[in-house]
Each structure stands twice: as structure tokens, then as C-alpha cells.
Protein backbone atom coordinates (compact mmCIF):
# COMPACT_ATOMS: atom_id res chain seq x y z
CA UNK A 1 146.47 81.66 30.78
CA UNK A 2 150.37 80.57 29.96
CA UNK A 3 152.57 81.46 27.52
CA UNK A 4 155.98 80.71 25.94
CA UNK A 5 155.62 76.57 26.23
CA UNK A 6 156.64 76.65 30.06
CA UNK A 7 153.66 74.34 30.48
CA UNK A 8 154.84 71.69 28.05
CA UNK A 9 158.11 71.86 28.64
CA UNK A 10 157.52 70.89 32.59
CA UNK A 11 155.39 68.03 31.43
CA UNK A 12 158.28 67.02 29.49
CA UNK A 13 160.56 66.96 31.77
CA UNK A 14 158.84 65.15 34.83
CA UNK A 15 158.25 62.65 32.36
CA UNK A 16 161.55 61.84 30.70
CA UNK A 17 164.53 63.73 32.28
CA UNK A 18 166.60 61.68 34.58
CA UNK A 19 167.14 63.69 37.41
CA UNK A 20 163.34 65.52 37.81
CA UNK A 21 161.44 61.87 36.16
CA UNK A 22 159.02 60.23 38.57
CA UNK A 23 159.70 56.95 39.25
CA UNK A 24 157.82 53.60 40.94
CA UNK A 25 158.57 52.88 44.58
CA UNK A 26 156.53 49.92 46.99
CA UNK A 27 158.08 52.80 49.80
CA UNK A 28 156.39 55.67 48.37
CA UNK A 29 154.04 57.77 50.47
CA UNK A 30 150.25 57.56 48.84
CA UNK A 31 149.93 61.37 47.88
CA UNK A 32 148.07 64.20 49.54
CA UNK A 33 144.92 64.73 47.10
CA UNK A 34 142.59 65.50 50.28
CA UNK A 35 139.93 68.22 48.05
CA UNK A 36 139.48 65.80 45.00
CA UNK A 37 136.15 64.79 44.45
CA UNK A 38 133.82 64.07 41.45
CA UNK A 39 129.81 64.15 43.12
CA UNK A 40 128.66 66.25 40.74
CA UNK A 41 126.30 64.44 37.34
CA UNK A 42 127.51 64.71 33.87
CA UNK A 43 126.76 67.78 32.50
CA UNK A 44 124.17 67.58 29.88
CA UNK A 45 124.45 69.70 26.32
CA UNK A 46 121.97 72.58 26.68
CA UNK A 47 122.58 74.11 23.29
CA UNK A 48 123.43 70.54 20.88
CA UNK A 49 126.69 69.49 21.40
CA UNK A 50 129.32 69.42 23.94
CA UNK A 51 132.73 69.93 21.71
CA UNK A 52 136.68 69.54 23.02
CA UNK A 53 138.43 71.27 20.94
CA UNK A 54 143.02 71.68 21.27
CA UNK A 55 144.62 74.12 18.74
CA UNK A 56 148.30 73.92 18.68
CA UNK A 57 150.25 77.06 16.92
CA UNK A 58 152.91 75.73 14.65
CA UNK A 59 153.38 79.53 13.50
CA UNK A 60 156.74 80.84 15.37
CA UNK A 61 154.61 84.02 16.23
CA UNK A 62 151.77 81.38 18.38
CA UNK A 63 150.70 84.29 20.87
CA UNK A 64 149.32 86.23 17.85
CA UNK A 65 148.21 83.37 16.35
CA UNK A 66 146.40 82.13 19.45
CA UNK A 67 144.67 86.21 19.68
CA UNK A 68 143.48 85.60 16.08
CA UNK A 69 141.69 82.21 17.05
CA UNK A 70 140.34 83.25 20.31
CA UNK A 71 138.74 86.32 18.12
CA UNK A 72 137.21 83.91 15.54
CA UNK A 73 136.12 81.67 17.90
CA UNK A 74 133.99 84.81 20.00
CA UNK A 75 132.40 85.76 16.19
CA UNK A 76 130.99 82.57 15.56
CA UNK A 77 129.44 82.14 18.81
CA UNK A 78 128.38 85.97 19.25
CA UNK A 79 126.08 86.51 22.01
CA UNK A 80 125.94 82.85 23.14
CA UNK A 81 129.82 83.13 24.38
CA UNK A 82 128.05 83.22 27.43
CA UNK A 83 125.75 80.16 27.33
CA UNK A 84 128.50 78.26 25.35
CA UNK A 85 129.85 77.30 28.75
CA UNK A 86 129.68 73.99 29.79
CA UNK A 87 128.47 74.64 33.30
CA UNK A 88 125.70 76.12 33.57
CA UNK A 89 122.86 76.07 36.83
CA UNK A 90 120.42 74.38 34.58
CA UNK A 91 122.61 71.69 34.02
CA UNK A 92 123.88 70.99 37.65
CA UNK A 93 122.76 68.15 39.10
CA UNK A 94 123.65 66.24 42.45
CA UNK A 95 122.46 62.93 43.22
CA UNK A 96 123.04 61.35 45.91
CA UNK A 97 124.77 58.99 46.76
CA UNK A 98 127.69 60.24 43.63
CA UNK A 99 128.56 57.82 41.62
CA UNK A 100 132.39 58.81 41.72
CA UNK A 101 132.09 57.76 45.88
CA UNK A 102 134.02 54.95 45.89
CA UNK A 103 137.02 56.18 43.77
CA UNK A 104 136.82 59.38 45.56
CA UNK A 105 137.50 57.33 48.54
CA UNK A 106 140.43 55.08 47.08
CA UNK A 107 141.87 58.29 46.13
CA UNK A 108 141.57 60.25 49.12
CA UNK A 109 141.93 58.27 52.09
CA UNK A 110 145.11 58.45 52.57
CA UNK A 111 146.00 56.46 55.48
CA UNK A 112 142.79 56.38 56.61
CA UNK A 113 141.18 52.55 56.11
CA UNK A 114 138.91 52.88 53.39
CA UNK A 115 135.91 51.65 55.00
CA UNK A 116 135.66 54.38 57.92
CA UNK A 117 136.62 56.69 54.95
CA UNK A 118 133.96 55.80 52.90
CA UNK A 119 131.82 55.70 55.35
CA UNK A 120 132.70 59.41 56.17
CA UNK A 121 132.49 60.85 52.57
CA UNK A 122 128.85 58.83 52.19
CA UNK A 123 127.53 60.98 55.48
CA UNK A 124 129.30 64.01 53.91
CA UNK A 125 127.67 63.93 50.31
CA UNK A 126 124.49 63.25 51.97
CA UNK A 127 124.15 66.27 53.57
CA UNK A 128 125.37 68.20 50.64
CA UNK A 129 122.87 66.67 48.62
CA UNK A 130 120.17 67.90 51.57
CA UNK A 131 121.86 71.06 50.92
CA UNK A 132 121.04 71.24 47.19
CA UNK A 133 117.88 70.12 47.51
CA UNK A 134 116.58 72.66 49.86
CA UNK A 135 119.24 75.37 49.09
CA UNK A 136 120.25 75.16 52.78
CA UNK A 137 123.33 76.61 54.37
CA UNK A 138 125.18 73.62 56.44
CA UNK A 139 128.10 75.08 58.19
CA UNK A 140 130.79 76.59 55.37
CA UNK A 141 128.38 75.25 52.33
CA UNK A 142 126.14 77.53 50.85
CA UNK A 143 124.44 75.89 47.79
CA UNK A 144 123.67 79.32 45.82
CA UNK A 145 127.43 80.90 46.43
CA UNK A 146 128.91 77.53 46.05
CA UNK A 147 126.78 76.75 42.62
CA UNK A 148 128.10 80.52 41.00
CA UNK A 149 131.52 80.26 42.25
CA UNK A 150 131.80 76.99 40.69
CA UNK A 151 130.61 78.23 37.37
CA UNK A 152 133.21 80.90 37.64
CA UNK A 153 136.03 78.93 38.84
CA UNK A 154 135.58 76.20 36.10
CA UNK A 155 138.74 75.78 33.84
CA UNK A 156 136.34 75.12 30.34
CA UNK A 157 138.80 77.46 28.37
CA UNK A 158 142.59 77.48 28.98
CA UNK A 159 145.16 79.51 27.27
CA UNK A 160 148.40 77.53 26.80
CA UNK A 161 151.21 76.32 24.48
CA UNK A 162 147.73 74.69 23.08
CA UNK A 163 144.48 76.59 23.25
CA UNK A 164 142.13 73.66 25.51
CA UNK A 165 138.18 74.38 25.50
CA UNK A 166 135.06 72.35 25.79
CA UNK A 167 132.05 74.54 24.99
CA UNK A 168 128.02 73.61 24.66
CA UNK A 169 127.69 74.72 21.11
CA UNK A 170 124.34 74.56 18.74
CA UNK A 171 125.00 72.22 15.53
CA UNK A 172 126.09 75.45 13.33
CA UNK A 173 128.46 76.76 15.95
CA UNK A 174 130.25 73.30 15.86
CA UNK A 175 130.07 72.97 11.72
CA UNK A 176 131.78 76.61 11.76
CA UNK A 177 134.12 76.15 14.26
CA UNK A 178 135.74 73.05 12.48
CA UNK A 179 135.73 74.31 9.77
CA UNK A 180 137.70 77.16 10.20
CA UNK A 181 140.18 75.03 12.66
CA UNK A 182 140.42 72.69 9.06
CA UNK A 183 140.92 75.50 7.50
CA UNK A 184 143.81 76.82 9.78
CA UNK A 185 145.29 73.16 9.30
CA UNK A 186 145.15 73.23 5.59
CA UNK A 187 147.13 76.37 5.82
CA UNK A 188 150.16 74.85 7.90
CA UNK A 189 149.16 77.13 10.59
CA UNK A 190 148.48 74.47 13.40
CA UNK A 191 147.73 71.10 14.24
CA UNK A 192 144.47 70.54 16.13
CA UNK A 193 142.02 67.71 17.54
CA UNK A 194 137.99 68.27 18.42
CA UNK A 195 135.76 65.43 20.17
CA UNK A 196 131.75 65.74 20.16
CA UNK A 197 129.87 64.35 23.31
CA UNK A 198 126.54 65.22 24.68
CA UNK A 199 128.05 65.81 28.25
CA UNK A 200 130.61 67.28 29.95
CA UNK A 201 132.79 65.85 33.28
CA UNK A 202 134.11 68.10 36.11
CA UNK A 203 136.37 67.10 38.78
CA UNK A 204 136.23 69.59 42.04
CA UNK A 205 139.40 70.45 43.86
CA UNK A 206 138.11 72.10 47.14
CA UNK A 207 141.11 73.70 49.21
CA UNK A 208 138.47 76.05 51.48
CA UNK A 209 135.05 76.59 51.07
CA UNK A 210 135.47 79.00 53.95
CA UNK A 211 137.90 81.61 51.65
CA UNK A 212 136.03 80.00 48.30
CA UNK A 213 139.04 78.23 47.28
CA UNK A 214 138.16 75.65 45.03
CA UNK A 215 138.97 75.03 41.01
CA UNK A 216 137.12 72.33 39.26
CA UNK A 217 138.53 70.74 35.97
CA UNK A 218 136.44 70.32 32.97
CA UNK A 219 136.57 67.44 29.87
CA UNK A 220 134.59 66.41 27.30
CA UNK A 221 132.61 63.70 28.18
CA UNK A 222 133.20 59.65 26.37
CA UNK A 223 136.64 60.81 25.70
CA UNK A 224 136.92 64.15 25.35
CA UNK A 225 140.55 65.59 25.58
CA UNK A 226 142.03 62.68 24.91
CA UNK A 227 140.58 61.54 22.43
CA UNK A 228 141.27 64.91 20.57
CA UNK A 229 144.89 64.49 21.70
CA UNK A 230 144.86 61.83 19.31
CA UNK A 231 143.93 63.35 16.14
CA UNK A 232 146.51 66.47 17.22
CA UNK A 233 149.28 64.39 17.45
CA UNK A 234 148.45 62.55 14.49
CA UNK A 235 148.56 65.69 12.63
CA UNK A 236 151.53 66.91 14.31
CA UNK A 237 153.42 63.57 13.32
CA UNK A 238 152.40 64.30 9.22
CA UNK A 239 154.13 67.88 9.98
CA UNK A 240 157.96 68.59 8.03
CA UNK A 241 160.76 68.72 10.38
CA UNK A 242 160.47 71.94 11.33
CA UNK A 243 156.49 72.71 12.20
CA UNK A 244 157.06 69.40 14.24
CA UNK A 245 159.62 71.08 16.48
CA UNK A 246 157.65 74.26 16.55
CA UNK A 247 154.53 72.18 18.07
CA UNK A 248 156.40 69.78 19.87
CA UNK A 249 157.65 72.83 22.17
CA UNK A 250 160.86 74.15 23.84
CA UNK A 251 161.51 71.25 25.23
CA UNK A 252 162.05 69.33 21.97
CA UNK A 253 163.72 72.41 20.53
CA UNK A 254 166.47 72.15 23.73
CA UNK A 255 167.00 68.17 22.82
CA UNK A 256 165.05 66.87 26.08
């Protein structure tokens, strides 16, 4: 959870200001993204449908504004707030070998040669996919604890300058919830984008499965995010001068 458009305002900048602004070298070191992975299948609606959902504030007062939603949002899905997570153990499957291997590899290796890499992350998945099978401990892995710390440490609902979720909702959880996000928008109140799918994605960042560090990054499957990023900007671009600056963020406030 974030607040006070730090978040946005950072992605602004690394983008487009001249002195922090990435640029394209040939000499540049391939980064360090030893951890990422992406073994783990699609995630398969349990409940109907698996919606993405941003809601930006163009109020001034967005925390409130941001309580109020999070509120409505827990009444319409009542007791199922719970199963109205995307990740759930009966929807975890490994299969081996992942079909994210090969980019896992590109990504990863570093300056490793990606044969010999690839080669190493096929043995690896193997014997994590032993491990699931037979919920068998190899060395730091330990299927169960790994399986309910990942459903814990998933990032399905963020709190932000825009409220981010992807949640497994029945058919009238997903009418309701749009509608009252319309609603909102109808009322100048903020600018928002949903996507349906029947799946979610995750992508696993795995610092130490020894002290359990490890996040893992959930979308909307076919599209998801950003394809809901479209219909929010869209909106946001309809918006009078001054709810555009109010959703655009600090950073457009401050001229960057």
C-alpha cells in the first residue's frame, strides 16, 4: 500500500526526465533478474470470471475516496473476499517442463551461455515438479509452506495512486462491481478500466526460499492490466483540465 502519487511520479520520471531517464547502450551490463521465473500454469477462474480492475481518484481527497471503494468493493463480495483471490491451492498447477523455460532462461542467464543455463533451470523445474507431485521436501523447497506462502505473498490487490486488483469473481459480483465503478465515473469521481479473462498469470520473484523471501506478481490473463490501462486513460483523456491533472499525478502537477 502507497500513498500521495510517489509511485507515479517515479515512473514518470525514469521515463522522461533527462538526468534520471534510462537510456539504450550496446555497453550496457544485461541486468541482475536472477529470482524471475514464470513455471507456474495459468490460473483458472474458480468462481466465473477472472476481472482486472484500476480505479484512479480524480477527487483531491483520493485516500478517502480510495477507503470508500475498498469498503464497497468488500460488500459486494461479502464472505467470498476470501475465495475472490486469484490464487488459490485448487487452482495451482505445475507442469513440467514450464512453458515460460525458455524466456526464463533468456532473461536470467546473465552471462551464463544460454544453453548450460537452460539446461540448468530444465534439471531445476524438474525436481520441483517431483516435489509437487509427491509433496516432497528437496533441500530449501517445501511444496506445502511454499504453496501458502505464495498465496500470501501474491500482490492480487495493491493500494496506490490507482487502486490495481484482479479477483475470481461469480457473474453477479462482476455485474455489481462495474457498475458501481460506472457509476463512480458518471459522477466525475474517477477514471477507471476492468478486463474479464478466465485466468490469471503470476510471475515469481524468489530472493530466499531459505528466509521465505519471495513476492510473485499477479495480471489478468489475455491482457489484463493493460488492456484496462487502456480504457483508464481513455477516460482520463475525455476529463476537463483540471480532473486530468488530478489523475495524471504530482508529477504532471510539478510540469515533469
Amino acid at each position: 500500500m502507497f500513498a500521495g502519487g510517489g509511485l507515479e511520479l517515479a515512473d514518470r520520471l525514469i521515463k522522461s526526465d533527462p538526468v534520471l531517464a534510462l537510456e539504450e547502450a550496446d555497453d550496457l551490463e544485461p541486468p541482475d533478474l536472477h529470482g524471475l521465473s514464470c513455471r507456474w500454469q495459468p490460473y483458472r477462474s474458480l468462481r466465473g470470471h477472472m476481472l482486472t480492475l484500476l480505479a484512479r481518484p480524480i477527487e483531491a481527497d483520493a485516500l478517502a475516496l480510495q477507503r470508500e471503494m475498498i469498503r464497497e468493493l468488500a460488500t459486494v463480495l461479502g464472505d467470498a473476499s476470501r475465495s475472490a483471490s486469484p490464487i488459490r491451492a485448487e487452482n495451482m498447477r505445475f507442469v513440467w517442463p514450464p512453458r515460460g523455460l525458455r524466456a526464463e532462461a533468456i532473461a536470467v542467464r546473465g552471462g551464463v551461455p544460454y544453453p548450460l543455463y537452460w539446461l540448468g533451470i530444465c534439471a531445476q523445474s524438474w525436481l520441483q515438479a517431483m516435489a509437487e507431485r509427491f509433496d516432497l521436501r528437496i533441500g530449501a523447497y517445501d511444496p506445502p509452506a511454499y504453496r501458502a506462502e505464495l498465496q500470501r505473498n501474491s500482490d492480487h490487490r495493491k493500494v496506490a495512486d490507482t487502486l490495481h486488483m484482479v479477483l475470481d469473481c461469480t457473474e453477479a459480483e462482476r455485474a455489481a462491481i462495474e457498475a458501481y465503478l460506472a457509476a463512480l465515473h458518471a459522477h466525475g469521481r474517477i477514471a477507471y478500466g476492468t478486463h474479464r479473462a478466465d485466468r490469471a498469470m503470476m510471475t515469481c520473484l524468489v530472493f530466499s526460499l531459505e528466509q521465505s523471501r519471495h513476492v510473485h506478481f499477479v495480471d489478468g490473463g489475455a491482457g489484463g492490466y493493460a488492456l484496462a490501462a487502456l480504457q483508464l486513460k481513455a477516460q482520463v483523456q475525455t476529463l476537463p483540465a483540471g480532473g486530468a491533472a488530478r489523475a495524471a499525478g504530482p508529477g504532471a502537477r510539478r510540469g515533469q
